[in-house]
N, C-alpha and C. Protein backbone atom coordinates (compact mmCIF):
# COMPACT_ATOMS: atom_id res chain seq x y z
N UNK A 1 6.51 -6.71 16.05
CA UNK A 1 7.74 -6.02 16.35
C UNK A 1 7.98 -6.07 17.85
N UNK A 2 9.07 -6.37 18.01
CA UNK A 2 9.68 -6.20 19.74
C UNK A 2 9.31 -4.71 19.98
N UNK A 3 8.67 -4.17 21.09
CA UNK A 3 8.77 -3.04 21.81
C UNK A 3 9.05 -2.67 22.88
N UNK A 4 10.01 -4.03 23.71
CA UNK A 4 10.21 -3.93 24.87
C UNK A 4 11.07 -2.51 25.68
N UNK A 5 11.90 -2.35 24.46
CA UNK A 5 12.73 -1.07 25.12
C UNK A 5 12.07 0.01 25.16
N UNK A 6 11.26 0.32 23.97
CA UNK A 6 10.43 1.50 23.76
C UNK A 6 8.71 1.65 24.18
N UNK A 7 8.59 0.41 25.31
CA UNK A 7 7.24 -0.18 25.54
C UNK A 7 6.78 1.59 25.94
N UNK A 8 6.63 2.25 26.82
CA UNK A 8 6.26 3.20 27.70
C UNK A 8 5.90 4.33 25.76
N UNK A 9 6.74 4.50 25.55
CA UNK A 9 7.09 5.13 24.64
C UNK A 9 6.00 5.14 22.96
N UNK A 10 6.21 3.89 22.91
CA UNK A 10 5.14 3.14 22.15
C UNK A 10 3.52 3.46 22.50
N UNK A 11 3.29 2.83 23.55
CA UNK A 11 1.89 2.93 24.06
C UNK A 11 1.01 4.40 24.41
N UNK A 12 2.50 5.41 24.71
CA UNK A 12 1.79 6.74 24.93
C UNK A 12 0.65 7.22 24.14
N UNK A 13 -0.10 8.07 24.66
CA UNK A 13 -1.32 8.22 23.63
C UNK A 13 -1.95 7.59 22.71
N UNK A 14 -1.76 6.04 22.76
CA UNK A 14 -2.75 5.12 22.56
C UNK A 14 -4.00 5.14 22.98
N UNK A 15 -4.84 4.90 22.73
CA UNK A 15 -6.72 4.73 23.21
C UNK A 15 -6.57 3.62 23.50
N UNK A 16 -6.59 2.90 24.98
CA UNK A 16 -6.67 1.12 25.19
C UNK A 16 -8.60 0.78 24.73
N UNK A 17 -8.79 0.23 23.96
CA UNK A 17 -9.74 -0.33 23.34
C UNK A 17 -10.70 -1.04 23.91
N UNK A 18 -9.44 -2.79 24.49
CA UNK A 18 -10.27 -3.61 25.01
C UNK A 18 -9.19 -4.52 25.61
N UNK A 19 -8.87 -5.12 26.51
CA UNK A 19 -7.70 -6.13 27.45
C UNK A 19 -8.29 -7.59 27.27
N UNK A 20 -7.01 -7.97 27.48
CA UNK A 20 -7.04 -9.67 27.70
C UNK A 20 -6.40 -10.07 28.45
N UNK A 21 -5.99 -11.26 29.12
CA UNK A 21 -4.90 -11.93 29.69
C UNK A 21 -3.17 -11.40 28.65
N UNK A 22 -3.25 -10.19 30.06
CA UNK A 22 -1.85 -9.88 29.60
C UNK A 22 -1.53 -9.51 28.13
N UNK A 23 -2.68 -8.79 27.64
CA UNK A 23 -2.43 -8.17 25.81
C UNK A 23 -3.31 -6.98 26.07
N UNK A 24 -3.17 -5.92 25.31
CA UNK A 24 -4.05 -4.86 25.42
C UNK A 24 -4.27 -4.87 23.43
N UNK A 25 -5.66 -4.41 23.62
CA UNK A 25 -5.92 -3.37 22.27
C UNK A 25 -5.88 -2.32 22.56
N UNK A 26 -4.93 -1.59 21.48
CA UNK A 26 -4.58 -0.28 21.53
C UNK A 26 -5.11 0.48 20.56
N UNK A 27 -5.39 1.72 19.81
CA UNK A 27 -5.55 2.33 18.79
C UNK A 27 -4.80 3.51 18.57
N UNK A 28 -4.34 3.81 18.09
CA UNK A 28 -3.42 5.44 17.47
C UNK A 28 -4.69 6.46 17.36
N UNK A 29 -4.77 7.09 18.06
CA UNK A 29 -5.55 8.29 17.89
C UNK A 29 -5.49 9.09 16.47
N UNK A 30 -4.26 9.13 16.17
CA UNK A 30 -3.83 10.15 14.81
C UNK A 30 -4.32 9.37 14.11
N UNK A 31 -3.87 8.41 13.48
CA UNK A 31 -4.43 7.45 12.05
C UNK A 31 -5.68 6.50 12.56
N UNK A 32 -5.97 5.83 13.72
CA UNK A 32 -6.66 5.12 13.89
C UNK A 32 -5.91 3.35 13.69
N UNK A 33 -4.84 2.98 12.89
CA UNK A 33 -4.18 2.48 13.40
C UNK A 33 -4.48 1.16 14.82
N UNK A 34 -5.16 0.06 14.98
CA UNK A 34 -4.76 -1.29 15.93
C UNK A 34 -3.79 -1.67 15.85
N UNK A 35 -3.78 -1.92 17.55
CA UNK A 35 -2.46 -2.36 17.63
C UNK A 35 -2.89 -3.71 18.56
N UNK A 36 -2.05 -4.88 18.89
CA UNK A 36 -2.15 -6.27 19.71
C UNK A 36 -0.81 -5.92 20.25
N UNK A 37 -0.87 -5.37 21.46
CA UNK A 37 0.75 -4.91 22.73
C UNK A 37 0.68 -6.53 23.62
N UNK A 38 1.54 -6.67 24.46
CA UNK A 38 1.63 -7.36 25.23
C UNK A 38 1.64 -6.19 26.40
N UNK A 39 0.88 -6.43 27.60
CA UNK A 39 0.99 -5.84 28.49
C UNK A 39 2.17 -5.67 29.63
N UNK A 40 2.22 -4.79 29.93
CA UNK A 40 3.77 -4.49 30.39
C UNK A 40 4.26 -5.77 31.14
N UNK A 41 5.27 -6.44 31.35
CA UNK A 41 6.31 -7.25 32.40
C UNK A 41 7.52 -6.72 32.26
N UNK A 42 8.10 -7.11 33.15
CA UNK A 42 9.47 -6.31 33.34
C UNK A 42 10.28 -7.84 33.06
N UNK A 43 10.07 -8.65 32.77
CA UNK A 43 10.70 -10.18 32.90
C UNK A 43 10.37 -10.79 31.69
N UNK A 44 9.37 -10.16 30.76
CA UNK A 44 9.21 -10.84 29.29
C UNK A 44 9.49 -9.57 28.09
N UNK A 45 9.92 -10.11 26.92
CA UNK A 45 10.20 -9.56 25.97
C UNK A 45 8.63 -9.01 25.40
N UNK A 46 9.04 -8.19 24.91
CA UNK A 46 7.05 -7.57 24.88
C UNK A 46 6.80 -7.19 23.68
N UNK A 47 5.77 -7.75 22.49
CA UNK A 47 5.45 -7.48 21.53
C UNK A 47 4.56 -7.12 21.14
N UNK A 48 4.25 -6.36 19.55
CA UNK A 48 3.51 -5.45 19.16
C UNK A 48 3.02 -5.95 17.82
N UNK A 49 2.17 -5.86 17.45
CA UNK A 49 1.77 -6.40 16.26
C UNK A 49 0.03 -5.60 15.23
N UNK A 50 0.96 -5.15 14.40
CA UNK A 50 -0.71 -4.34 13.55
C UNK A 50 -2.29 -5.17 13.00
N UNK A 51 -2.72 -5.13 13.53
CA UNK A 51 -4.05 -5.50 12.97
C UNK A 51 -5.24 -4.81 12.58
N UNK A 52 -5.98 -5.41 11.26
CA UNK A 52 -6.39 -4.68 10.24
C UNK A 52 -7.94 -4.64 11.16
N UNK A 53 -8.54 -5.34 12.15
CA UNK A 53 -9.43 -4.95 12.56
C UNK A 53 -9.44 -6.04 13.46
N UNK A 54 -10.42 -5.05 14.31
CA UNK A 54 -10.77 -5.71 15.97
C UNK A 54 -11.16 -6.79 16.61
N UNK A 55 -11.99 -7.70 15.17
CA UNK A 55 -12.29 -9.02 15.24
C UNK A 55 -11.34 -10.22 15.51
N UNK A 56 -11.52 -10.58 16.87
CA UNK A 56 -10.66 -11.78 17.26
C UNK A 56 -8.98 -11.51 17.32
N UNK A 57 -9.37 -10.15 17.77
CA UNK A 57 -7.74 -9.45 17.80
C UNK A 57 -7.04 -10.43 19.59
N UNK A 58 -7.52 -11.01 20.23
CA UNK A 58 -6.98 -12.18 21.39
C UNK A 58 -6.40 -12.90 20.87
N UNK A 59 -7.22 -13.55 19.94
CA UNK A 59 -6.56 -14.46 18.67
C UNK A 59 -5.67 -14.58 18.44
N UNK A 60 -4.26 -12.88 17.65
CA UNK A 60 -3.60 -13.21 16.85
C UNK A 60 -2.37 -13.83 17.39
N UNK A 61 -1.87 -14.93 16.53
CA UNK A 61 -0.78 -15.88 16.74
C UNK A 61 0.11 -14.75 16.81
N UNK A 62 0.75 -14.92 18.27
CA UNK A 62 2.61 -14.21 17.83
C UNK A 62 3.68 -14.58 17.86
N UNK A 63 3.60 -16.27 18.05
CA UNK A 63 4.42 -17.08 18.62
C UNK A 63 5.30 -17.45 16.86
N UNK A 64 4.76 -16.96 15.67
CA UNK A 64 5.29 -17.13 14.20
C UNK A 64 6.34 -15.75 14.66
N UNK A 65 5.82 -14.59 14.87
CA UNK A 65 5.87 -12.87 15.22
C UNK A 65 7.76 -13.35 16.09
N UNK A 66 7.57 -14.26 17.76
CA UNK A 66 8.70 -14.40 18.47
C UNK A 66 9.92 -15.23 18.28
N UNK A 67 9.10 -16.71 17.53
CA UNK A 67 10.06 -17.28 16.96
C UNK A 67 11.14 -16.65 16.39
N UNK A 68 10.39 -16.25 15.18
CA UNK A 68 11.46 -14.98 14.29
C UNK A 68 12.29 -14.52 14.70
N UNK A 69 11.90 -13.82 15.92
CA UNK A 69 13.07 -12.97 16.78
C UNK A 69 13.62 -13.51 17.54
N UNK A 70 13.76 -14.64 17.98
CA UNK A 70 14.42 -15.49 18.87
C UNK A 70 15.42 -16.02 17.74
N UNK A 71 15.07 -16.72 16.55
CA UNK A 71 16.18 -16.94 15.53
C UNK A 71 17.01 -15.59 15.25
N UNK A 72 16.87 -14.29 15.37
CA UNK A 72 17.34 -13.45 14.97
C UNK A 72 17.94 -13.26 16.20
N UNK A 73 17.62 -12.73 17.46
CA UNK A 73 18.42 -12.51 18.35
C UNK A 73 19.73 -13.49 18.27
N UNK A 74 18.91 -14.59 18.46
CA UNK A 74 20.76 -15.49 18.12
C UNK A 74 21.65 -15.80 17.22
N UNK A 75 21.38 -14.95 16.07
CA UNK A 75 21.78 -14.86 15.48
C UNK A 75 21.95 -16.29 13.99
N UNK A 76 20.67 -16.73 13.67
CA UNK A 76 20.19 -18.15 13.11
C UNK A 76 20.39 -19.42 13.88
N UNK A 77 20.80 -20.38 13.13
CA UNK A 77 20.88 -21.65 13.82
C UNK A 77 22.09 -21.74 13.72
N UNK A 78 22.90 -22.91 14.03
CA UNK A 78 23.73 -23.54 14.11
C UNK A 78 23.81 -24.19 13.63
N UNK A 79 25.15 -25.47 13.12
CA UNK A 79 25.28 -26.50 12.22
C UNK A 79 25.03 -27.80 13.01
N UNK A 80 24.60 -27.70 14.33
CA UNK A 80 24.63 -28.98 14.92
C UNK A 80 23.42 -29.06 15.59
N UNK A 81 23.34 -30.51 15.31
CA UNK A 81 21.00 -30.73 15.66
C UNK A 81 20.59 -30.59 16.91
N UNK A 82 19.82 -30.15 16.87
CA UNK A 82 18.83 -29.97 18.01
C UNK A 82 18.70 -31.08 18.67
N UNK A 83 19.23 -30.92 20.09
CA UNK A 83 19.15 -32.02 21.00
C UNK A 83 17.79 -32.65 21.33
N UNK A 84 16.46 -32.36 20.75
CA UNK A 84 15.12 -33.13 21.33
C UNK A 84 15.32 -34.13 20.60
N UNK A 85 14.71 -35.34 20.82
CA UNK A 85 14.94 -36.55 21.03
C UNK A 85 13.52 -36.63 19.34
N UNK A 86 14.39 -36.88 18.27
CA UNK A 86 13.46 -37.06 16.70
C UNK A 86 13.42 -35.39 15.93
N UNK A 87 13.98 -34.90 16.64
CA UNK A 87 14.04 -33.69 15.80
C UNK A 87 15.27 -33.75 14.90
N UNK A 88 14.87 -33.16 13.57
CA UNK A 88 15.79 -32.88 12.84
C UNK A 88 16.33 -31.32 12.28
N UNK A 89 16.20 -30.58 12.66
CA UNK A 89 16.28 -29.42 12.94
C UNK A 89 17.50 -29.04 13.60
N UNK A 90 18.42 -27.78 13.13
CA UNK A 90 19.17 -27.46 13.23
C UNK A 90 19.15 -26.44 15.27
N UNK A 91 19.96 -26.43 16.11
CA UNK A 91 19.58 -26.11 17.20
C UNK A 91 20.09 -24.46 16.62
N UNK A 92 19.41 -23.63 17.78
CA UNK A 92 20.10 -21.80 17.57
C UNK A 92 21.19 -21.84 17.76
N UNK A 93 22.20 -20.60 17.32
CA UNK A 93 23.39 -20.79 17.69
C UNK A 93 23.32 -20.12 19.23
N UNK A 94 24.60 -21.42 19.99
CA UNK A 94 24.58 -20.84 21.22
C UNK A 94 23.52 -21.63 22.17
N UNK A 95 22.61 -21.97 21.49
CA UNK A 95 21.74 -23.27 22.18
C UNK A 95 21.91 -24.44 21.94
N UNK A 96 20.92 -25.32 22.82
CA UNK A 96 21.09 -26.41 22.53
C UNK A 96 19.57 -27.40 21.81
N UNK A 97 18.81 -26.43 21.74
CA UNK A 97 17.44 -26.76 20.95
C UNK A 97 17.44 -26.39 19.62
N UNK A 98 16.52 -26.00 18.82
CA UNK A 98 16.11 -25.37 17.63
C UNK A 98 14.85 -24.42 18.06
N UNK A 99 15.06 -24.00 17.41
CA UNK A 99 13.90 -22.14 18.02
C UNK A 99 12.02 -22.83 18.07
N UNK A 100 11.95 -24.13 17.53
CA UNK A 100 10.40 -24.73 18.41
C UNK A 100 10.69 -25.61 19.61
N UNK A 101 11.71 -26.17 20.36
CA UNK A 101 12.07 -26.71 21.12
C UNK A 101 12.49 -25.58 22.62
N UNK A 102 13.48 -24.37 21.97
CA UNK A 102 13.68 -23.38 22.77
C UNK A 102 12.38 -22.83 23.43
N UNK A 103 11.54 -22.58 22.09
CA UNK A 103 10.27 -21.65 22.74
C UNK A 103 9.51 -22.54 23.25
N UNK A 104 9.25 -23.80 23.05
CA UNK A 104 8.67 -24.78 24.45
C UNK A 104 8.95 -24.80 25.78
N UNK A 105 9.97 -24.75 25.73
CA UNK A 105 10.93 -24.39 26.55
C UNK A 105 10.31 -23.31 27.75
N UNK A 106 9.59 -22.45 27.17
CA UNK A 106 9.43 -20.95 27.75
C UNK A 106 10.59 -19.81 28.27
N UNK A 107 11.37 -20.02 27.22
CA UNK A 107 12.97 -19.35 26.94
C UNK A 107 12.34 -18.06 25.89
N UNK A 108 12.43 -17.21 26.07
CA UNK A 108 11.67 -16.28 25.43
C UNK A 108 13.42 -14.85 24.88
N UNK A 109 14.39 -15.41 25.21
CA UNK A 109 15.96 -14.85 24.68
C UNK A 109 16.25 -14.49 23.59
């Protein structure tokens, strides 16, 4: 889940667990509850994601998690192809890639 607006908000009274490059483990005190945050930036969209336990929680893929929301922010694709050169894939609307070309990109919108 995006938590960028509600990042501060979100994280309050969390237990930080254990850090990584720019991710925190978090835990919910009340339920016990993991969490995989992205650590605060003021310049990236910042996500949150539940995990069932602590093992190889650096690990989890979120780039399936941003895609998603990058097709959703723009509201799907578009009817016209994605300008990379063998792609057949429809570009986002409003772009000029398709949402694995965009997020190569490091367009994170």
């Amino acid at each position: 889940m995006e938590i960028g607006q509600n990042y501060t908000e979100f994280v309050a009274g969390m237990r930080c667990v254990d850090t990584g490059d720019w991710i925190k483990l978090l835990q919910c005190p009340e339920c016990g509850q993991l969490w995989r945050v992205d650590a605060w930036d003021k310049y990236q969209t910042l996500y949150a994601s539940k995990l069932s336990t602590p093992e190889g929680w650096k690990l989890t893929d979120m780039v399936s998690l941003i895609k998603k929301r990058m097709v959703e922010n723009h509201g799907g694709a578009d009817t016209s192809p994605c300008l990379a050169k063998g792609c057949k894939h429809f570009a986002l609307k409003g772009r000029a890639y398709c949402v694995d070309h965009f997020y190569e990109t490091g367009a994170r919108a």
